[in-house]
PDB file of N, CA and C in Angstrom:
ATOM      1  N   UNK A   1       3.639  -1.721 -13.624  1.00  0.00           N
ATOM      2  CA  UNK A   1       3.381  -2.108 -12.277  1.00  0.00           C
ATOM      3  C   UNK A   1       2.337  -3.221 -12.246  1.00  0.00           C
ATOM      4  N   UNK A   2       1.267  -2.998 -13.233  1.00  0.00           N
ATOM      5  CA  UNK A   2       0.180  -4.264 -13.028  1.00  0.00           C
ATOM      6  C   UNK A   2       0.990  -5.551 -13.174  1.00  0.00           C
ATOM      7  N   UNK A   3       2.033  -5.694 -14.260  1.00  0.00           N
ATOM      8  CA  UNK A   3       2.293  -6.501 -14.720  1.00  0.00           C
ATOM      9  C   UNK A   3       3.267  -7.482 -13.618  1.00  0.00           C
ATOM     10  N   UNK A   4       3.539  -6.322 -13.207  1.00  0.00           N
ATOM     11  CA  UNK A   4       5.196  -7.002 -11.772  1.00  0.00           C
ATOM     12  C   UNK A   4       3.844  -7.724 -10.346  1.00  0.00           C
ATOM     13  N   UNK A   5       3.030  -6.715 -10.272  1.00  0.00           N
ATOM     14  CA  UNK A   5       2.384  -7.347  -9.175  1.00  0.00           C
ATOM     15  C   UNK A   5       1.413  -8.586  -9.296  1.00  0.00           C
ATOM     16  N   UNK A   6       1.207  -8.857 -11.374  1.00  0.00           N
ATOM     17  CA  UNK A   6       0.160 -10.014 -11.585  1.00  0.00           C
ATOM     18  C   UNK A   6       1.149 -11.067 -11.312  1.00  0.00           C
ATOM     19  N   UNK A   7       2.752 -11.002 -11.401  1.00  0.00           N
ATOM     20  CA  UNK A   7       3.494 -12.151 -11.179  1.00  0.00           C
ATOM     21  C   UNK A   7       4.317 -12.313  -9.805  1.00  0.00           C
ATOM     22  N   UNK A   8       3.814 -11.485  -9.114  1.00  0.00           N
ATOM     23  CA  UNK A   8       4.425 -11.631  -7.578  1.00  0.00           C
ATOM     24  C   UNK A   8       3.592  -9.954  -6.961  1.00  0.00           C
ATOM     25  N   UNK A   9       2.312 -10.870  -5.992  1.00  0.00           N
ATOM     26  CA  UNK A   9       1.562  -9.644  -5.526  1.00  0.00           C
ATOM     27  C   UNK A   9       2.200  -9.399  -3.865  1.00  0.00           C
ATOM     28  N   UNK A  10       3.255  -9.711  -3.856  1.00  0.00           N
ATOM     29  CA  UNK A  10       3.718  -9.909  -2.527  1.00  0.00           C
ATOM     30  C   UNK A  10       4.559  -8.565  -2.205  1.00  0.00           C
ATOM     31  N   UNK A  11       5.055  -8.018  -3.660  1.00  0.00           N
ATOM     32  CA  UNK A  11       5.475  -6.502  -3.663  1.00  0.00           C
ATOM     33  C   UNK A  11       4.629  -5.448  -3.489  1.00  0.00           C
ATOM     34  N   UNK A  12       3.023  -5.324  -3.175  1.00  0.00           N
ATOM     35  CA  UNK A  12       2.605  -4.771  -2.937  1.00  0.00           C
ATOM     36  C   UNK A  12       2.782  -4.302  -1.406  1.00  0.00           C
ATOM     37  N   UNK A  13       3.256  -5.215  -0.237  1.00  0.00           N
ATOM     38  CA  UNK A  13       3.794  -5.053   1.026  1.00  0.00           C
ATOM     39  C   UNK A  13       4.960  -5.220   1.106  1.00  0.00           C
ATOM     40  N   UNK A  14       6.021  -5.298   0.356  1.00  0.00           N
ATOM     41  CA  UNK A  14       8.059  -5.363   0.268  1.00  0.00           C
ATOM     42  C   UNK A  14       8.029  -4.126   1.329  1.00  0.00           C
ATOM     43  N   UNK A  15       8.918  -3.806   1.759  1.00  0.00           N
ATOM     44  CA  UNK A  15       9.103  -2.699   2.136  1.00  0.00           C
ATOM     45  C   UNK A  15      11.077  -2.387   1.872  1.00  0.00           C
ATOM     46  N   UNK A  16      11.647  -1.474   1.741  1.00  0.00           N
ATOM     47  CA  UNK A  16      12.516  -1.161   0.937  1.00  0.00           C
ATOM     48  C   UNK A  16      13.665  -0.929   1.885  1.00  0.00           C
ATOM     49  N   UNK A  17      14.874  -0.345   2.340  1.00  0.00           N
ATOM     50  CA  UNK A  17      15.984  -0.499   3.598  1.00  0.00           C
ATOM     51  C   UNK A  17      15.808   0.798   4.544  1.00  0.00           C
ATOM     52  N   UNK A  18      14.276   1.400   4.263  1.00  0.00           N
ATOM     53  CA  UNK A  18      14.040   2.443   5.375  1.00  0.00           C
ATOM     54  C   UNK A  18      12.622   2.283   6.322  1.00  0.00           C
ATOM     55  N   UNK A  19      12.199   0.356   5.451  1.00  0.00           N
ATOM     56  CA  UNK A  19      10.895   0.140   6.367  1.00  0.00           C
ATOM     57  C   UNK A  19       9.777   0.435   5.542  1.00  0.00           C
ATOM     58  N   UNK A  20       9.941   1.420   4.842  1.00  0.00           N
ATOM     59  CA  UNK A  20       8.834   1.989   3.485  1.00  0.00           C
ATOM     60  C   UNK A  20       8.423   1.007   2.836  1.00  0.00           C
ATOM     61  N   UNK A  21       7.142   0.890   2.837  1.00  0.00           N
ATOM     62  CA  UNK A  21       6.159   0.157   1.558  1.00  0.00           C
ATOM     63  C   UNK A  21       5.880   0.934   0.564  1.00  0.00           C
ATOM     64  N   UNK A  22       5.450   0.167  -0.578  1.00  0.00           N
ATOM     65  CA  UNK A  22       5.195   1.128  -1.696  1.00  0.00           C
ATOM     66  C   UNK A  22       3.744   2.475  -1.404  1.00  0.00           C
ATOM     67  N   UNK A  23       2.760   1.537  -1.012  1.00  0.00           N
ATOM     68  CA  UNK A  23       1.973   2.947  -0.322  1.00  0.00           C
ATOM     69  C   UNK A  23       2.204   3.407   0.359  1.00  0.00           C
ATOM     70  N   UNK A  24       3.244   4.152   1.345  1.00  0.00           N
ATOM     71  CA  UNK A  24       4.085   5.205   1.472  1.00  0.00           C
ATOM     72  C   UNK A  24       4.321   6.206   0.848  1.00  0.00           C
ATOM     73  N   UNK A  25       5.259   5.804  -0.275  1.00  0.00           N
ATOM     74  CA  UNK A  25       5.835   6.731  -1.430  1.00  0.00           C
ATOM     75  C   UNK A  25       4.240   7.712  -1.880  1.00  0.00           C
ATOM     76  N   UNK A  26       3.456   6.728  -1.916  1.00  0.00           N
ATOM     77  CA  UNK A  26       2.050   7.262  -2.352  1.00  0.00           C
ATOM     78  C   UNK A  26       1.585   8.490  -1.560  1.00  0.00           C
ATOM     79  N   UNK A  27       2.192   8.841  -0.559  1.00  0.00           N
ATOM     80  CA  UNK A  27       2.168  10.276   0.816  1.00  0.00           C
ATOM     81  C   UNK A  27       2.574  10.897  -0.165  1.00  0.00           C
ATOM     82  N   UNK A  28       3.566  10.831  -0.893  1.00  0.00           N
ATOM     83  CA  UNK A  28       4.652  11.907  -1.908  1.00  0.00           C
ATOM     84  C   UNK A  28       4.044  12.157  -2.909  1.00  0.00           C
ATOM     85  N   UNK A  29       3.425  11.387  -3.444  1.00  0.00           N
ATOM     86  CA  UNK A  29       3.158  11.529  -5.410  1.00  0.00           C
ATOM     87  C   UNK A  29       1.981  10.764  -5.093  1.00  0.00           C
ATOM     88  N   UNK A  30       0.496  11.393  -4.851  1.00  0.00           N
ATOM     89  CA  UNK A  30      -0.379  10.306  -5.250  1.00  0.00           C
ATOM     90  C   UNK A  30      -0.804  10.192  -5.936  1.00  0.00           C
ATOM     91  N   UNK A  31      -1.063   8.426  -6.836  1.00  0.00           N
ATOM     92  CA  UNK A  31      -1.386   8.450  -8.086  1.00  0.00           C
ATOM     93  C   UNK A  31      -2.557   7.528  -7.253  1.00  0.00           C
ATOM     94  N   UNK A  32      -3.800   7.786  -8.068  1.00  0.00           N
ATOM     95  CA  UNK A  32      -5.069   7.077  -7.717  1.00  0.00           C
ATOM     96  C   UNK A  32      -5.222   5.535  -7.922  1.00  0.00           C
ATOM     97  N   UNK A  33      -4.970   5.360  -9.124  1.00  0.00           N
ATOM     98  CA  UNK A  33      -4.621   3.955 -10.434  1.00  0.00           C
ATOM     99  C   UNK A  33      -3.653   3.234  -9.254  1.00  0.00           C
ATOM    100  N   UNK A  34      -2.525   4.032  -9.123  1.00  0.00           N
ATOM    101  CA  UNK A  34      -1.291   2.791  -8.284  1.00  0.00           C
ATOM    102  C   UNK A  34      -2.211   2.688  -6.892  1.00  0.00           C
ATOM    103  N   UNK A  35      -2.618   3.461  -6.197  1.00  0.00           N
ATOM    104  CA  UNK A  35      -3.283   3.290  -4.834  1.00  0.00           C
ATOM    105  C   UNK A  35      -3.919   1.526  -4.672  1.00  0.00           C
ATOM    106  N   UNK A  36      -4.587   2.780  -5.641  1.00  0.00           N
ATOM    107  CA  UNK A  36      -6.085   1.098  -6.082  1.00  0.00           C
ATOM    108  C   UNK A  36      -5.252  -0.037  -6.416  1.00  0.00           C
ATOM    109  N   UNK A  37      -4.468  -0.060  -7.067  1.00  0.00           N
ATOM    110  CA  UNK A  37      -3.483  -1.425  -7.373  1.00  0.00           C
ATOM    111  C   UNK A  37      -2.856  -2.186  -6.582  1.00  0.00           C
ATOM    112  N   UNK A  38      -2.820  -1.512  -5.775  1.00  0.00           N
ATOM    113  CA  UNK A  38      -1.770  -1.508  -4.546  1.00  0.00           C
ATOM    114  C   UNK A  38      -2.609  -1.946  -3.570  1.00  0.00           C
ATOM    115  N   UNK A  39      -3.573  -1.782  -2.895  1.00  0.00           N
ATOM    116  CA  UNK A  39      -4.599  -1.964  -2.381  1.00  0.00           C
ATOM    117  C   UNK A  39      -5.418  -3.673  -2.624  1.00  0.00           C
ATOM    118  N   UNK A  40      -5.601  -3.650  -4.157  1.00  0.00           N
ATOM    119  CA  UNK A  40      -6.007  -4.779  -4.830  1.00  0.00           C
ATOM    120  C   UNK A  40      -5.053  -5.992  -4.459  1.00  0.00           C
ATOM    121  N   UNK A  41      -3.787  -5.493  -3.972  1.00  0.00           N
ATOM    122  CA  UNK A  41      -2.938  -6.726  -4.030  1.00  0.00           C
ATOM    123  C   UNK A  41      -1.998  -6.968  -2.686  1.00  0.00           C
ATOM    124  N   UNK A  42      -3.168  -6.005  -1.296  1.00  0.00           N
ATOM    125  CA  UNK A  42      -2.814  -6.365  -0.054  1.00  0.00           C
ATOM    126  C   UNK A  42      -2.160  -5.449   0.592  1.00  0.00           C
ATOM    127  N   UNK A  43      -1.849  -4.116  -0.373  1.00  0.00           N
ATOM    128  CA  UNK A  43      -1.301  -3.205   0.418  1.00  0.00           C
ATOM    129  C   UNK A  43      -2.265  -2.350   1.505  1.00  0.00           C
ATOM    130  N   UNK A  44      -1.764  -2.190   2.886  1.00  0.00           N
ATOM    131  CA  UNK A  44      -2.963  -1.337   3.890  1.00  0.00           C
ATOM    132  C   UNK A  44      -2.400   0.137   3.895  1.00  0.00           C
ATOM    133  N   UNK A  45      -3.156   0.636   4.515  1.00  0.00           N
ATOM    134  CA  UNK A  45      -2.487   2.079   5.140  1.00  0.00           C
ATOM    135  C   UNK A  45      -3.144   2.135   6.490  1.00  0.00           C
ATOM    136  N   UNK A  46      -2.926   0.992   7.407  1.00  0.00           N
ATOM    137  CA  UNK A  46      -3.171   1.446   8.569  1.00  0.00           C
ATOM    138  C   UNK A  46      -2.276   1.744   9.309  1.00  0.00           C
ATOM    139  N   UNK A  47      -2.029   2.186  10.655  1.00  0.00           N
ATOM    140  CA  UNK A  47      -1.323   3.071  11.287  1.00  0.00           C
ATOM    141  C   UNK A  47       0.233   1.532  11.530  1.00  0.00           C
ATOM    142  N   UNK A  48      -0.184  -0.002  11.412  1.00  0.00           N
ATOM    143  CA  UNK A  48       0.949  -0.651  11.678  1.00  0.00           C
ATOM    144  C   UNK A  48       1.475  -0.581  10.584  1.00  0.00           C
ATOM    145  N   UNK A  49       1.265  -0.438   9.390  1.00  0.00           N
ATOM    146  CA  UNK A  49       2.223  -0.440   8.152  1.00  0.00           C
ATOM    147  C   UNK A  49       2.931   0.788   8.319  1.00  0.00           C
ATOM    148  N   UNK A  50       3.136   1.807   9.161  1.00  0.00           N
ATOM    149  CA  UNK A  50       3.541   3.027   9.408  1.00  0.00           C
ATOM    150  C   UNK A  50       5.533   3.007   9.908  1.00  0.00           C
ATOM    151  N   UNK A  51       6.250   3.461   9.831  1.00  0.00           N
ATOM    152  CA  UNK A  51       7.635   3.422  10.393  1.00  0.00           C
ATOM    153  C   UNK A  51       7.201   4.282  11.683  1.00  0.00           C
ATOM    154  N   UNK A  52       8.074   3.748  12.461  1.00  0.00           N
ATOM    155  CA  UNK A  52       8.750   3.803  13.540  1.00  0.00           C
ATOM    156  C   UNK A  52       9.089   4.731  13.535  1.00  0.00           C
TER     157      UNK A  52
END
């Protein structure tokens, strides 16, 4: 994952064909390391990154 987001940090906010960003999935399985990574490279968790 470091490696995909050092060459395109723009996947840290993609969101996938249900609206989901990758910190989402992070509700399910949280890993601390991806949070922080994820975070580092623009991902939020405020209530607008949220689905509908």
């Amino acid at each position: 994952m470091r490696t995909m987001l050092a060459s395109n940090p723009s996947l840290a906010t993609s969101v996938d064909e249900h609206q989901f960003q990758p910190i989402h999935i992070l509700d399910m399985e949280c890993n601390e390391d991806i949070l922080d990574l994820l975070l580092a490279n623009g991902a939020t968790s405020t209530p607008e990154t949220m689905r509908e």
